[in-house]
Protein backbone atom coordinates (compact mmCIF):
# COMPACT_ATOMS: atom_id res chain seq x y z
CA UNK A 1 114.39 159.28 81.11
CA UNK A 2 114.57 157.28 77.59
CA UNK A 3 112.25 154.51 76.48
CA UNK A 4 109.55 154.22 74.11
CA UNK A 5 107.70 157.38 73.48
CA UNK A 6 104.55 157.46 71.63
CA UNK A 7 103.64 160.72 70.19
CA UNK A 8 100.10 160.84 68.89
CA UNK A 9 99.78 163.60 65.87
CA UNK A 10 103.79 162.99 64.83
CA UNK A 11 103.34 163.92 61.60
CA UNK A 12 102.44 167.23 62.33
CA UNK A 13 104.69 170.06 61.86
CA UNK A 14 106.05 170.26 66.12
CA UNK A 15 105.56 165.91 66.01
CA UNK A 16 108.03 165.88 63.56
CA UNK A 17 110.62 168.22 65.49
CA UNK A 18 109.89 165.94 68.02
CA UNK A 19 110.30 163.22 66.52
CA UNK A 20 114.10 164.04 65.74
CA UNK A 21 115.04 165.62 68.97
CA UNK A 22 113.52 162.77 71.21
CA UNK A 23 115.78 160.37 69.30
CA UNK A 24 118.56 162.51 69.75
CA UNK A 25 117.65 162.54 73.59
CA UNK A 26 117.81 158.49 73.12
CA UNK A 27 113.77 157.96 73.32
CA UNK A 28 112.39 155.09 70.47
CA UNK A 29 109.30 157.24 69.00
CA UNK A 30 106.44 156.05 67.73
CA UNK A 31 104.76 157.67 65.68
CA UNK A 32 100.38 157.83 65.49
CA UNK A 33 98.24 160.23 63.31
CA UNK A 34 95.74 159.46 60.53
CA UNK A 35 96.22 157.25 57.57
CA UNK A 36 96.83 159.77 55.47
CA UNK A 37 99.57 161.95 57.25
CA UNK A 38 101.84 159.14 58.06
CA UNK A 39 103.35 159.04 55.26
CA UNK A 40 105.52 162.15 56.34
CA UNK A 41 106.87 160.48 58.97
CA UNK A 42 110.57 160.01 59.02
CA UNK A 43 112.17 157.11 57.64
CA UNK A 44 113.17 154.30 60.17
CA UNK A 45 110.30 155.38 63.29
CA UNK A 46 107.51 153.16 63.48
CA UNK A 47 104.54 154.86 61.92
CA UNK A 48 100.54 153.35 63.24
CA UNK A 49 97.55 155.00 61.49
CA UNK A 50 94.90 155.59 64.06
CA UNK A 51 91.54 157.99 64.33
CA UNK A 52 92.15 159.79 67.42
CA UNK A 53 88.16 160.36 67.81
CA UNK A 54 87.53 156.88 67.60
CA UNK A 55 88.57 155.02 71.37
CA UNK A 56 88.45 151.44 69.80
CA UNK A 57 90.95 152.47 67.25
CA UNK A 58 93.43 154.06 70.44
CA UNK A 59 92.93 150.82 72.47
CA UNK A 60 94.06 149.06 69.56
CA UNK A 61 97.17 150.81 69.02
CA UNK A 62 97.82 151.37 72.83
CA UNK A 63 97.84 147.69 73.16
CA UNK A 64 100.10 146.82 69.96
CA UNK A 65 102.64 149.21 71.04
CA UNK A 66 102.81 147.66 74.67
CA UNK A 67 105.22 149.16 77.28
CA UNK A 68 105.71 152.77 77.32
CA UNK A 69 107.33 155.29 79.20
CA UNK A 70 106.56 158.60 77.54
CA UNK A 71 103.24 159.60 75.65
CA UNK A 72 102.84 162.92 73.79
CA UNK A 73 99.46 164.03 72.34
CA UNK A 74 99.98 166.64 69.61
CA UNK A 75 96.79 166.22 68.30
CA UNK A 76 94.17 169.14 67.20
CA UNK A 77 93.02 171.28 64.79
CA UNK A 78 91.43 174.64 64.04
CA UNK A 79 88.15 175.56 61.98
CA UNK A 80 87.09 178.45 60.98
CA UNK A 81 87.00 182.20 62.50
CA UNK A 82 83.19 182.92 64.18
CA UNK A 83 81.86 184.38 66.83
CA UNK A 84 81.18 181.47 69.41
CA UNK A 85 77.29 182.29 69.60
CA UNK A 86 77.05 182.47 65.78
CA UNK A 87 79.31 178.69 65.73
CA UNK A 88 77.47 175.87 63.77
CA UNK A 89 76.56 172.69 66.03
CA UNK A 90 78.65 170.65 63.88
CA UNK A 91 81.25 172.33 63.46
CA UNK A 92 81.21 172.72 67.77
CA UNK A 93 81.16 169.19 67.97
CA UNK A 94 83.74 168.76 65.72
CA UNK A 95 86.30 170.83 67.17
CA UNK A 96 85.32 169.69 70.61
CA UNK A 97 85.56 166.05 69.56
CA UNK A 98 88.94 166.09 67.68
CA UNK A 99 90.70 168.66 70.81
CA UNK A 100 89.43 167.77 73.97
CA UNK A 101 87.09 164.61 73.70
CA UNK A 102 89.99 162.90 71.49
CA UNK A 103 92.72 163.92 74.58
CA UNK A 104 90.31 162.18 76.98
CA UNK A 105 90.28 158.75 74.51
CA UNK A 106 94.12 158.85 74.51
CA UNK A 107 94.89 159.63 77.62
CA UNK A 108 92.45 156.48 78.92
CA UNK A 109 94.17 154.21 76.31
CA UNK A 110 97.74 154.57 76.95
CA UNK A 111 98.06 155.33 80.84
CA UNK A 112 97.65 152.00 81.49
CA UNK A 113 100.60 151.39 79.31
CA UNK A 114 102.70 153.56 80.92
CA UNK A 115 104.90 152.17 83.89
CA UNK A 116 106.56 154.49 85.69
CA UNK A 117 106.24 157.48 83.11
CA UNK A 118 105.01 160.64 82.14
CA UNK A 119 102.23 161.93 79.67
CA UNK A 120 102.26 165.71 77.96
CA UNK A 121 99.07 166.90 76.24
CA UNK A 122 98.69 169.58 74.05
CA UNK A 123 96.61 172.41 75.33
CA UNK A 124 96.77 175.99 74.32
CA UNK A 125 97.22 179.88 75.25
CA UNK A 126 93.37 180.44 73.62
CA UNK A 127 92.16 178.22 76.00
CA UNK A 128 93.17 180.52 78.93
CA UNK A 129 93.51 183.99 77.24
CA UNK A 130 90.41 184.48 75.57
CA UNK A 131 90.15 185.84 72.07
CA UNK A 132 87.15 186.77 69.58
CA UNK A 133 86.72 184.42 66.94
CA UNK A 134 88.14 181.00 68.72
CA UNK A 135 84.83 179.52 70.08
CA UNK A 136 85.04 175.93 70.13
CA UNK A 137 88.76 175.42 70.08
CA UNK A 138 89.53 177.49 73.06
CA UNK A 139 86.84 175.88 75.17
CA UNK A 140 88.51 172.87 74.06
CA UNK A 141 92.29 173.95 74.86
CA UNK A 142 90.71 175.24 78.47
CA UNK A 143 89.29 171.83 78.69
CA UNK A 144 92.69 170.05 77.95
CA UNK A 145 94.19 171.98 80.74
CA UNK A 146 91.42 170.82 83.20
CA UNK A 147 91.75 167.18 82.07
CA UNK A 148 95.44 166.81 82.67
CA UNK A 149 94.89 168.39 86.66
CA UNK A 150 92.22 165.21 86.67
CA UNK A 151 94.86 162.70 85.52
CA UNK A 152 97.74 163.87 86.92
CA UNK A 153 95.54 163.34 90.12
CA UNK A 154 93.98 159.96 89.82
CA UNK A 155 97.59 158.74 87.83
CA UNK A 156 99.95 159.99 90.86
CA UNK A 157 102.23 158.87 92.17
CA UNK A 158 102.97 156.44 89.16
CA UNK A 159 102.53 158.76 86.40
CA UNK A 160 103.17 162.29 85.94
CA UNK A 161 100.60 164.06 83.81
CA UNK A 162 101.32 167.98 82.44
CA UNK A 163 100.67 169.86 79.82
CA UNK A 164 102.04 172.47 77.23
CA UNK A 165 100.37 175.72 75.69
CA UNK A 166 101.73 176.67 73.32
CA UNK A 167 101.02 180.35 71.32
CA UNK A 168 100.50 180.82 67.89
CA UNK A 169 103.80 178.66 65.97
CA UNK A 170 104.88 178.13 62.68
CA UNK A 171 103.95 175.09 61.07
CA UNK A 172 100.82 174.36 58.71
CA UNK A 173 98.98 174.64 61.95
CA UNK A 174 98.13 177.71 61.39
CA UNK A 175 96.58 176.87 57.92
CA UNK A 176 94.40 174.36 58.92
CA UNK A 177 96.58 171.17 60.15
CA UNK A 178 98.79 168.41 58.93
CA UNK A 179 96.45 166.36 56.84
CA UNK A 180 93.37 168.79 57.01
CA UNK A 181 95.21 171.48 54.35
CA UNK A 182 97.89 172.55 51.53
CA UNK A 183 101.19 172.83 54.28
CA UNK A 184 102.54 175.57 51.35
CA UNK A 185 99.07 177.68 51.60
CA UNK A 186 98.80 181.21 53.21
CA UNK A 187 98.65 181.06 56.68
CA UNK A 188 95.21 182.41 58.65
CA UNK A 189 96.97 185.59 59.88
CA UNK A 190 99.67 187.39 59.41
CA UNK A 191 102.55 186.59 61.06
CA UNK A 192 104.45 189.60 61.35
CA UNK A 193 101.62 191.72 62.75
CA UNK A 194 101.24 188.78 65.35
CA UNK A 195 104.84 188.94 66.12
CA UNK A 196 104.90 192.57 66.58
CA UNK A 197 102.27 191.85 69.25
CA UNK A 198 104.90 189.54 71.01
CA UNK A 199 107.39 190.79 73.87
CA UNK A 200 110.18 188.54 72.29
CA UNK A 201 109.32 189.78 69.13
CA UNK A 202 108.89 186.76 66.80
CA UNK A 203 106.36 183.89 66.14
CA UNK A 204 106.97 180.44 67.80
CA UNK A 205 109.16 177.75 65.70
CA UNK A 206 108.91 174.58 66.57
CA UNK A 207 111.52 173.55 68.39
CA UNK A 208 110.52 176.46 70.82
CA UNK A 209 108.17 173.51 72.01
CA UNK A 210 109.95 170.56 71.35
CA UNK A 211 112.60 171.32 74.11
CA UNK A 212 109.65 171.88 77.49
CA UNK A 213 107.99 168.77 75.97
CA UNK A 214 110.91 166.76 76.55
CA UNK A 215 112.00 168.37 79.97
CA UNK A 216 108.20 167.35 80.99
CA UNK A 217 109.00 164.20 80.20
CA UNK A 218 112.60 163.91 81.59
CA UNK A 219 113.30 163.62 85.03
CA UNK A 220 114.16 166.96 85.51
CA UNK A 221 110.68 167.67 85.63
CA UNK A 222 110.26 165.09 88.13
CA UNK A 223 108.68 166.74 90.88
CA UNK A 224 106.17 168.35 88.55
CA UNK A 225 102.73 167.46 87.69
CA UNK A 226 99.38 169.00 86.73
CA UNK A 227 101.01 171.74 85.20
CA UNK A 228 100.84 173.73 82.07
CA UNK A 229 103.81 175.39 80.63
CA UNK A 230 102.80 178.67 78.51
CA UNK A 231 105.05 179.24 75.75
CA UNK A 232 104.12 181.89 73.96
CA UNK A 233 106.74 184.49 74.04
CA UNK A 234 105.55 186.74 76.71
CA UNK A 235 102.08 187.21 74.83
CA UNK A 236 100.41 186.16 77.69
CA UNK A 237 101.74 186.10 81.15
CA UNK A 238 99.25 183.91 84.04
């Protein structure tokens, strides 16, 4: 399946692999993140500078972008390490806003632009393996999962809906988010103990979830939808 693909959070560090492998697979990206990350998106894709926590400004871009047949939501960030009893009510609804309450905005903007298609969200292994110190974010990532069952439900059989979750990968991610932090600044762990934790033995690059992104979308995955793909390695096996 080619078409236009929007891929909200394409300036991160996996939207940007996307970015170039879609259009390799013959999809049109476009690109949406915030004002101040698009200008690391790659020369000659459409670039639109959106608030993913604001629906108005999703609406908006939904409706200037028109017909669609693929939409990607890479958005989400990280804050800090806490116990989840000791996290700071602002910081919850931060993190619960910009993972999960953001998906739900995006998701409701763009299905009605999609004809035909299929939508991917972004979910993650914290949000079904749980892990000291995640708190917000994994209830948000467990949330993400949830919400694509709902849509894939209510959107069928016109839409496929499914999701990716992805383990720890490589990309300034893992130091606070596209946008959010220095890219070239230590990471929040250390990769090489976390890889030694990993059956195939290394940390996720990109392109490790680039390629099931674009299978969900393609019509090899056809007959799928509600699902979450877990790519993480073999660190966690449901």
């Amino acid at each position: 399946m080619t078409g236009v693909l929007t891929i909200l959070g394409g300036c991160g560090g996996i939207g940007r692999h996307l970015v170039t492998a879609a259009t390799k697979s013959g999809w049109t990206p476009v690109v949406l993140d915030l004002a101040a990350s698009i200008v690391a998106h790659p020369p000659g894709v459409r670039a639109v500078a959106v608030d993913a926590t604001d629906p108005y400004s999703l609406r908006a871009a939904a409706a200037g972008i028109g017909s669609l047949k693929g939409f990607v939501n890479l958005c989400g960030f990280m804050g800090a390490s806490k116990p989840v009893a000791d996290q700071e009510p602002a910081q919850w609804n931060e993190l619960i806003d910009g993972n999960l309450t953001s998906a739900f905005h995006a998701a409701q903007a763009f299905a009605p632009h999609l004809k035909g298609g299929s939508m991917v969200m972004t979910g993650s292994g914290l949000g079904h393996f749980a892990r000291p110190g995640y708190g917000a974010y994994a209830v948000a990532k467990a949330g993400i999962a949830a919400l694509t069952r709902q849509f894939a439900l209510e959107l069928a059989p016109d839409i496929r809906v499914n999701a990716v979750a992805p383990g720890a990968v490589d990309t300034a991610f893992l130091r606070g988010g596209t946008g959010r932090s220095d890219e070239a600044q230590p990471s929040r762990f250390d990769p090489k103990a976390h890889a030694d934790k990993i059956p195939l033995g290394r940390i996720a690059q990109p392109d490790d979830v680039t390629g099931p992104i674009l299978f969900l979308l393609s019509g090899a995955a056809g007959y799928m939808t509600g699902q979450t793909l877990h790519i993480n390695g073999g660190a966690y096996m449901p």
